[in-house]
C-alpha atoms as a PDB file:
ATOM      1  CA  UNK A   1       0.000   0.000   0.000  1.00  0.00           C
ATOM      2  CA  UNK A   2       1.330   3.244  -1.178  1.00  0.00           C
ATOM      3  CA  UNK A   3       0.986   6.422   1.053  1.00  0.00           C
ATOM      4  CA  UNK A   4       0.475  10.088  -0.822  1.00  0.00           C
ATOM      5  CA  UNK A   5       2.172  12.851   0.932  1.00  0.00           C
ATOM      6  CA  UNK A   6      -0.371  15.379   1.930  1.00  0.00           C
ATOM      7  CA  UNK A   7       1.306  18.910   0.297  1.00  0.00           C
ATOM      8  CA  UNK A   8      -0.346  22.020   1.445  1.00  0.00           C
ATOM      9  CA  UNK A   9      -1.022  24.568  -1.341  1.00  0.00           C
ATOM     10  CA  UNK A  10      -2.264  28.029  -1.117  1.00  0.00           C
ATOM     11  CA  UNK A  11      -4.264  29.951  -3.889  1.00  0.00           C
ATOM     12  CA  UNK A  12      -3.778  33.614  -3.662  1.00  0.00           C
ATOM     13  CA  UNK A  13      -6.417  35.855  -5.306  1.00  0.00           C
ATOM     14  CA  UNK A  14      -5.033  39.767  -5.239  1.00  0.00           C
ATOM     15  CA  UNK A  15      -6.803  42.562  -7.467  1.00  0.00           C
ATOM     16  CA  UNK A  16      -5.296  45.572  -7.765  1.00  0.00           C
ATOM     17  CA  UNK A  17      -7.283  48.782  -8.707  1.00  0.00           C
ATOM     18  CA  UNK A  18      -5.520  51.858  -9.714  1.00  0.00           C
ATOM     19  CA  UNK A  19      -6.846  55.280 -10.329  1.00  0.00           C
ATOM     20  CA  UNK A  20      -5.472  56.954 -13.384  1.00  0.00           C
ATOM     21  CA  UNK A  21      -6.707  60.563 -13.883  1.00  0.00           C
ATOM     22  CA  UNK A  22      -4.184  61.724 -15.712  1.00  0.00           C
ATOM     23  CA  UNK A  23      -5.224  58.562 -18.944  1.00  0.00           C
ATOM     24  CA  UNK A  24      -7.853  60.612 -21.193  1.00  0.00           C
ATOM     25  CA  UNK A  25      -7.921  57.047 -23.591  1.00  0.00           C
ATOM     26  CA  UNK A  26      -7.828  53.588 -23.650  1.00  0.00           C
ATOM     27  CA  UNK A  27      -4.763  53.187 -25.341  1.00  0.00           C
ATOM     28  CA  UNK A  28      -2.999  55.309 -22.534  1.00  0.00           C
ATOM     29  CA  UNK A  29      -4.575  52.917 -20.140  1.00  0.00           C
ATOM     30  CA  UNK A  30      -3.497  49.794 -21.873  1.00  0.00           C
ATOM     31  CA  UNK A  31       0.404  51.404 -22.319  1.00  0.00           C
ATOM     32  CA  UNK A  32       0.514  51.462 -18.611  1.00  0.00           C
ATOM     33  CA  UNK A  33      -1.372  48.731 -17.698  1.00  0.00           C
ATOM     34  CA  UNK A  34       1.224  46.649 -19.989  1.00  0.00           C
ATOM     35  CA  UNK A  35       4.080  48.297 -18.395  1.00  0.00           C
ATOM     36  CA  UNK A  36       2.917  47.219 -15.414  1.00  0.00           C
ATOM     37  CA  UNK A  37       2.055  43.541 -16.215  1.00  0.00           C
ATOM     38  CA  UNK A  38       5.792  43.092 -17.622  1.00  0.00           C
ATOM     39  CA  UNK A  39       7.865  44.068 -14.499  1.00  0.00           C
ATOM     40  CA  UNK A  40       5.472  42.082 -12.506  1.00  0.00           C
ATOM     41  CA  UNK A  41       6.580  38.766 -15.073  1.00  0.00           C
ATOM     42  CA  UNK A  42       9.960  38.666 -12.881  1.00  0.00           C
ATOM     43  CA  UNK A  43       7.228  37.425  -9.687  1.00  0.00           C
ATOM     44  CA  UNK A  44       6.085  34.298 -11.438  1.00  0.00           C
ATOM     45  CA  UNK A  45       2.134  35.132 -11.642  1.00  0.00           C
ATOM     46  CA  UNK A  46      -0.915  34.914 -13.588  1.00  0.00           C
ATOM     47  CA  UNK A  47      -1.960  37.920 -14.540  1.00  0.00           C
ATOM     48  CA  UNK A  48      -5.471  39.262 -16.226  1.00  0.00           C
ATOM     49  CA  UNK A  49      -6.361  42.759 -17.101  1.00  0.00           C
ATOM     50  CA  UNK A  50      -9.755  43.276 -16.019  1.00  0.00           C
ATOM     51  CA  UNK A  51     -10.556  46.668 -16.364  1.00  0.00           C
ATOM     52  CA  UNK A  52     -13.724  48.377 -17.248  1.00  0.00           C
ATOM     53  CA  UNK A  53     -14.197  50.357 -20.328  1.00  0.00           C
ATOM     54  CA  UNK A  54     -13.699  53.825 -17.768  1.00  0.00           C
ATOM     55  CA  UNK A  55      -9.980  54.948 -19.060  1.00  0.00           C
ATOM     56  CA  UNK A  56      -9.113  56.690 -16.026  1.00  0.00           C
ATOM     57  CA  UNK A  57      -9.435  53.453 -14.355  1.00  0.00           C
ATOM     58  CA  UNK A  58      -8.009  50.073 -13.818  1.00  0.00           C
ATOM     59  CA  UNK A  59      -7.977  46.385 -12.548  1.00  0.00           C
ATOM     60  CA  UNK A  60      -5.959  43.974 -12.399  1.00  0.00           C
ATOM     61  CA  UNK A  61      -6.571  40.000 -11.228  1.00  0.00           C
ATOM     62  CA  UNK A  62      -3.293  38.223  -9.907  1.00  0.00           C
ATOM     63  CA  UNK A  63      -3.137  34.841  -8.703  1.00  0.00           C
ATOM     64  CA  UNK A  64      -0.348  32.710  -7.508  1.00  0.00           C
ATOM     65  CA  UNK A  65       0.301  29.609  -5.806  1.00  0.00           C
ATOM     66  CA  UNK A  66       2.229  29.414  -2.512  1.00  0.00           C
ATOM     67  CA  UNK A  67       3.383  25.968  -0.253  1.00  0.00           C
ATOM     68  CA  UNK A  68       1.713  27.912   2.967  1.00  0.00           C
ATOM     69  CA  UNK A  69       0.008  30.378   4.244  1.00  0.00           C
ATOM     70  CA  UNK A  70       3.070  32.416   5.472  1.00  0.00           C
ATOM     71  CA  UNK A  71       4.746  32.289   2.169  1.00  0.00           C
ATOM     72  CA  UNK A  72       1.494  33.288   0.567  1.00  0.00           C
ATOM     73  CA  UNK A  73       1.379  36.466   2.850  1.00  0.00           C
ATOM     74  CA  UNK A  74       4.946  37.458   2.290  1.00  0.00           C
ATOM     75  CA  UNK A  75       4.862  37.014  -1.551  1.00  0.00           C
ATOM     76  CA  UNK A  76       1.863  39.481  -1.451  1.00  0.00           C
ATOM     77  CA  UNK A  77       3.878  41.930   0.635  1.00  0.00           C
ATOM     78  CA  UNK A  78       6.513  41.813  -1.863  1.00  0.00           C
ATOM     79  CA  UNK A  79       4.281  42.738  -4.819  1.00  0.00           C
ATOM     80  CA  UNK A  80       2.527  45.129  -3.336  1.00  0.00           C
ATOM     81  CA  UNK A  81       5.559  47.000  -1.858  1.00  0.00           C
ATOM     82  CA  UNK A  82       6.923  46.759  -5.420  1.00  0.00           C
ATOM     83  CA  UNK A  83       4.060  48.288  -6.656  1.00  0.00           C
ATOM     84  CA  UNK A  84       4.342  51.178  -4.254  1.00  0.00           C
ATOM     85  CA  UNK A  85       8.333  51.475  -5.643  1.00  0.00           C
ATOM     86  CA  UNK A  86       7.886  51.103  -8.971  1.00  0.00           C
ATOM     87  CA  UNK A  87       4.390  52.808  -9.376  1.00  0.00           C
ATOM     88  CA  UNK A  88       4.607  56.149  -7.092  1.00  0.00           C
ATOM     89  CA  UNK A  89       2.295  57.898  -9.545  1.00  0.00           C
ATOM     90  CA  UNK A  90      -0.710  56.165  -9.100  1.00  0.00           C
ATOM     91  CA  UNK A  91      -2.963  55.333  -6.390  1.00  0.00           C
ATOM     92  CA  UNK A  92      -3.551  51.893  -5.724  1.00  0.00           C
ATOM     93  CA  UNK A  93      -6.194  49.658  -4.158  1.00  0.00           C
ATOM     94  CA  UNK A  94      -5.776  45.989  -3.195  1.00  0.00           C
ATOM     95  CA  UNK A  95      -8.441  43.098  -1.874  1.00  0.00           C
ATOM     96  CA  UNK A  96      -6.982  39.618  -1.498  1.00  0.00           C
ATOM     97  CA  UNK A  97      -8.370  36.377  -0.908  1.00  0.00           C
ATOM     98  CA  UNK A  98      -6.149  32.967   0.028  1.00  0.00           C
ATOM     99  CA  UNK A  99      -7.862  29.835  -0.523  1.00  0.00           C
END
């Protein structure tokens, strides 16, 4: 009889709104929203513009996978803090669910 090892893995929903009131058009919106998705590539996540058609507006859903819930908290903490850095401009709103 074969045992399974029992591996803990946490899902990490984040979205991240940002307010952009300085973006009169959608192709503004979708130059920075772009720049933004591409530094985040270095973090490892999955990442899904979900923005509204509002150009001074947007949202982005980011989900990773973490071995517990410490890791899962820390990894969030670094991506928003890098946000912060990179990002001073804009004003930023996150909610976060782990599962």
């Amino acid at each position: 009889m074969e045992f399974v090892k029992s591996v803990e893995v946490i899902i990490t929903s984040l979205i991240v709104d940002f307010e952009l009131p300085f973006v009169f058009s959608l192709k503004d919106r979708r130059k920075i929203i772009n720049s933004i998705k591409d530094k985040l590539k270095k973090f490892n996540l999955s990442i899904l513009d979900i923005s509204s058609e509002y150009p001074k507006e947007a949202t982005l859903a980011i989900c990773y996978l973490s071995h517990n819930m410490p890791d899962a908290k820390q990894y969030k903490e670094k991506i928003e803090n890098f946000l912060y850095r990179n990002f001073p401009e804009f004003e930023f709103y996150f909610e976060y669910e782990f599962i």
